[in-house]
C-alpha atoms as a PDB file:
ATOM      1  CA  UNK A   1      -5.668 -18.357   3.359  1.00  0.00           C
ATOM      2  CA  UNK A   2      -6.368 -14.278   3.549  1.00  0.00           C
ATOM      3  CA  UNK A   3      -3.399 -12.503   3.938  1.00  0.00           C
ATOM      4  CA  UNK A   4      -2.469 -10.613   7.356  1.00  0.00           C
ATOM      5  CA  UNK A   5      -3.633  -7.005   7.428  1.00  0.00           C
ATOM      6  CA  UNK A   6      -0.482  -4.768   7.185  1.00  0.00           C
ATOM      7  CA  UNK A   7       0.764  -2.594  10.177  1.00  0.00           C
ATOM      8  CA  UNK A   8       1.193   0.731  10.278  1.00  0.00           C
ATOM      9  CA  UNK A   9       4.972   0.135  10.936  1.00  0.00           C
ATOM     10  CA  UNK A  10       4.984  -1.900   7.338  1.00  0.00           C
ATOM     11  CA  UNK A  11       3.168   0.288   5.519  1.00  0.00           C
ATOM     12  CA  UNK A  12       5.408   2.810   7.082  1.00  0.00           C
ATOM     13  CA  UNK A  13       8.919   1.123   5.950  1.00  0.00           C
ATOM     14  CA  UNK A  14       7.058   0.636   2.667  1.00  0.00           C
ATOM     15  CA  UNK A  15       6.445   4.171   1.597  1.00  0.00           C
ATOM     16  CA  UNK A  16       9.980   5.023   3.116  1.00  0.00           C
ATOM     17  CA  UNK A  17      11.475   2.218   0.444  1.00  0.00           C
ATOM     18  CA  UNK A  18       9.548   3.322  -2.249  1.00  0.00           C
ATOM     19  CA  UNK A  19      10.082   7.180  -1.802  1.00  0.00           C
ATOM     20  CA  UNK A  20      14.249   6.094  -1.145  1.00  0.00           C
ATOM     21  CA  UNK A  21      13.788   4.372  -4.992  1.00  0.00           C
ATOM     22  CA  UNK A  22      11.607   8.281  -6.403  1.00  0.00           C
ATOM     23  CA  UNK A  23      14.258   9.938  -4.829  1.00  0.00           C
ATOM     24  CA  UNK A  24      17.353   8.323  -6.267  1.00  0.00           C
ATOM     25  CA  UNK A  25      15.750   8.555  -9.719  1.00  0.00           C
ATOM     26  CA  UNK A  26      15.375  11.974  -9.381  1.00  0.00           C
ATOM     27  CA  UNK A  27      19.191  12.440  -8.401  1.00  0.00           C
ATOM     28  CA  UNK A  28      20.487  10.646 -11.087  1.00  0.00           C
ATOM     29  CA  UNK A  29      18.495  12.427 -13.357  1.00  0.00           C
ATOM     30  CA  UNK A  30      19.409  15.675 -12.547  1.00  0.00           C
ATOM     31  CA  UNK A  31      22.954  14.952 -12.976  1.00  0.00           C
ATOM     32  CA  UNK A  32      23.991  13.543  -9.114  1.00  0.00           C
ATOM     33  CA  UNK A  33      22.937  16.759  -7.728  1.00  0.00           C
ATOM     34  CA  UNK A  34      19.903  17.648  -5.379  1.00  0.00           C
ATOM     35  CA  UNK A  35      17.286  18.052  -7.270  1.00  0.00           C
ATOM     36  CA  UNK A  36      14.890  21.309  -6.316  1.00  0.00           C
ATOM     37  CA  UNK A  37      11.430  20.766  -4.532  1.00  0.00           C
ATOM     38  CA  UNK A  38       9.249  21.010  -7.528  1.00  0.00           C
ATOM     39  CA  UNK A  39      11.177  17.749  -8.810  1.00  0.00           C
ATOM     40  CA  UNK A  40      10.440  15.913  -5.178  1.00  0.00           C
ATOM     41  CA  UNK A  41       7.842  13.234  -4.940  1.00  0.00           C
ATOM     42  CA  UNK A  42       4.247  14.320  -5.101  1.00  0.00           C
ATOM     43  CA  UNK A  43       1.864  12.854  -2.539  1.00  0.00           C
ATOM     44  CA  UNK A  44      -0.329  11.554  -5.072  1.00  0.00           C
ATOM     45  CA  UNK A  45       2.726   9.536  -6.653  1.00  0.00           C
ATOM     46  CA  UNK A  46       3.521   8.100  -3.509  1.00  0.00           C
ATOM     47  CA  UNK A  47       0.174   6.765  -2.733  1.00  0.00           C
ATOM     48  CA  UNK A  48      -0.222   5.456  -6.219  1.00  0.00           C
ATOM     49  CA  UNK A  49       3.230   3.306  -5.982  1.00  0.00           C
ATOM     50  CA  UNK A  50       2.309   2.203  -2.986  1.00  0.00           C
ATOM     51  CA  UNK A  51      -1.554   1.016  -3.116  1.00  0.00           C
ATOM     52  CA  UNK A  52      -2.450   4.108  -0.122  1.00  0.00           C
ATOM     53  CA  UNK A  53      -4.887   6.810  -0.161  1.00  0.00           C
ATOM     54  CA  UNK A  54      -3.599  10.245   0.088  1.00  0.00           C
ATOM     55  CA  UNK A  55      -4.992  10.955   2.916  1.00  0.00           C
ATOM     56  CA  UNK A  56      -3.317   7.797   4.786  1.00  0.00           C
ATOM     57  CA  UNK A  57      -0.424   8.469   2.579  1.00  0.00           C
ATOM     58  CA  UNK A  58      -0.038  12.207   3.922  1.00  0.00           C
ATOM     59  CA  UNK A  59      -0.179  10.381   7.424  1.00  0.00           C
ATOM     60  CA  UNK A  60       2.687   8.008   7.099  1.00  0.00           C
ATOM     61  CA  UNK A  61       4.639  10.712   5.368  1.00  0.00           C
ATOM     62  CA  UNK A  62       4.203  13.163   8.467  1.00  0.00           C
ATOM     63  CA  UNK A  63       5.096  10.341  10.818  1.00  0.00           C
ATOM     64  CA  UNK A  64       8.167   9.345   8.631  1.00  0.00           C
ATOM     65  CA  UNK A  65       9.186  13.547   8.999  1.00  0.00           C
ATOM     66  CA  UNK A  66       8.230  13.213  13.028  1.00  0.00           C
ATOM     67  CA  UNK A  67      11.088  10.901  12.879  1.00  0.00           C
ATOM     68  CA  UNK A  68      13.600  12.601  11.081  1.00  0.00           C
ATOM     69  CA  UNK A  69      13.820  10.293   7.774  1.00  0.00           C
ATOM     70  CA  UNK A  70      12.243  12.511   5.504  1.00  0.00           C
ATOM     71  CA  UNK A  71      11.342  15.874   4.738  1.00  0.00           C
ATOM     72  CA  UNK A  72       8.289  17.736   3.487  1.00  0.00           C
ATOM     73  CA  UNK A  73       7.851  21.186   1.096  1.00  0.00           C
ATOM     74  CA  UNK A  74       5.061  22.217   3.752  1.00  0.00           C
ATOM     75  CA  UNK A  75       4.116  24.482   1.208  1.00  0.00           C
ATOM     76  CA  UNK A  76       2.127  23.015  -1.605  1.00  0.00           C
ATOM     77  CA  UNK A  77       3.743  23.243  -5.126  1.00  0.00           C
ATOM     78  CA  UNK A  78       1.752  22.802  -7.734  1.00  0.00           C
ATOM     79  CA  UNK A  79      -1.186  22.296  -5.506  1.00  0.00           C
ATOM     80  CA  UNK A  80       0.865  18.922  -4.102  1.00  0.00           C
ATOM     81  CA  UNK A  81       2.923  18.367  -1.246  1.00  0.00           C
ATOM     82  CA  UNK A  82       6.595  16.822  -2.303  1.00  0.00           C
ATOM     83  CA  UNK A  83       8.657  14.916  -0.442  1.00  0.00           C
ATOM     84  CA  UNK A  84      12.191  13.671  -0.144  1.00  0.00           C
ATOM     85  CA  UNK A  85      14.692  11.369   1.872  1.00  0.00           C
ATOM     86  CA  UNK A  86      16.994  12.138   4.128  1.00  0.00           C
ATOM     87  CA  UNK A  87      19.330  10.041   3.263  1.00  0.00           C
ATOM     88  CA  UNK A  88      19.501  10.769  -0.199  1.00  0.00           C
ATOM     89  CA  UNK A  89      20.172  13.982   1.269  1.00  0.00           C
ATOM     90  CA  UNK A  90      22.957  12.565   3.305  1.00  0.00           C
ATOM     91  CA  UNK A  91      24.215  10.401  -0.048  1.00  0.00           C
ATOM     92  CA  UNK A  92      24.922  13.675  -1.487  1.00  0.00           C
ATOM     93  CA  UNK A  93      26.199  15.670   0.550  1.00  0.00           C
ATOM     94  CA  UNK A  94      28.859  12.933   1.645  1.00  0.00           C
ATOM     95  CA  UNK A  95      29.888  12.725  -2.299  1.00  0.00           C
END
């Protein structure tokens, strides 16, 4: 039996999950703190983990930030976009 194509919505909650798991490494490995934007989540890692193209990556990312979960450098650093949570923002700060 071939498996259902995926929905935008799942592919959506997917890249939010796996970006929530980037970005909680990245806290604890800077020590519980917020870790600066060059230490964020490149594009290109995120598309990787999750089996996307950049390009459709990129898309889900922007429509995840449309919706206030994450947030975006909107400059490119180190030629990449980064990325990050907002509720590991939210973890922190409540800490």
């Amino acid at each position: 039996m071939a498996k259902a194509p995926k929905t935008f919505e799942s592919r959506k909650s997917l890249m939010l999950n796996v970006l929530q798991g980037l970005c909680r490494e990245r806290v604890e490995g800077s020590g519980g703190h917020h870790p600066p934007p060059e230490q964020w989540p490149k594009t290109r890692e995120l598309a990787d983990k999750c089996g996307e193209n950049i390009y459709t990556t990129r898309t889900l990312l922007l429509a995840l930030e449309k919706e206030g979960k994450v947030h975006c450098t909107h400059r490119s650093i180190n030629n990449s976009l980064r990325w990050y949570s907002c509720d590991e923002q939210a973890a922190i700060k409540k800490e």
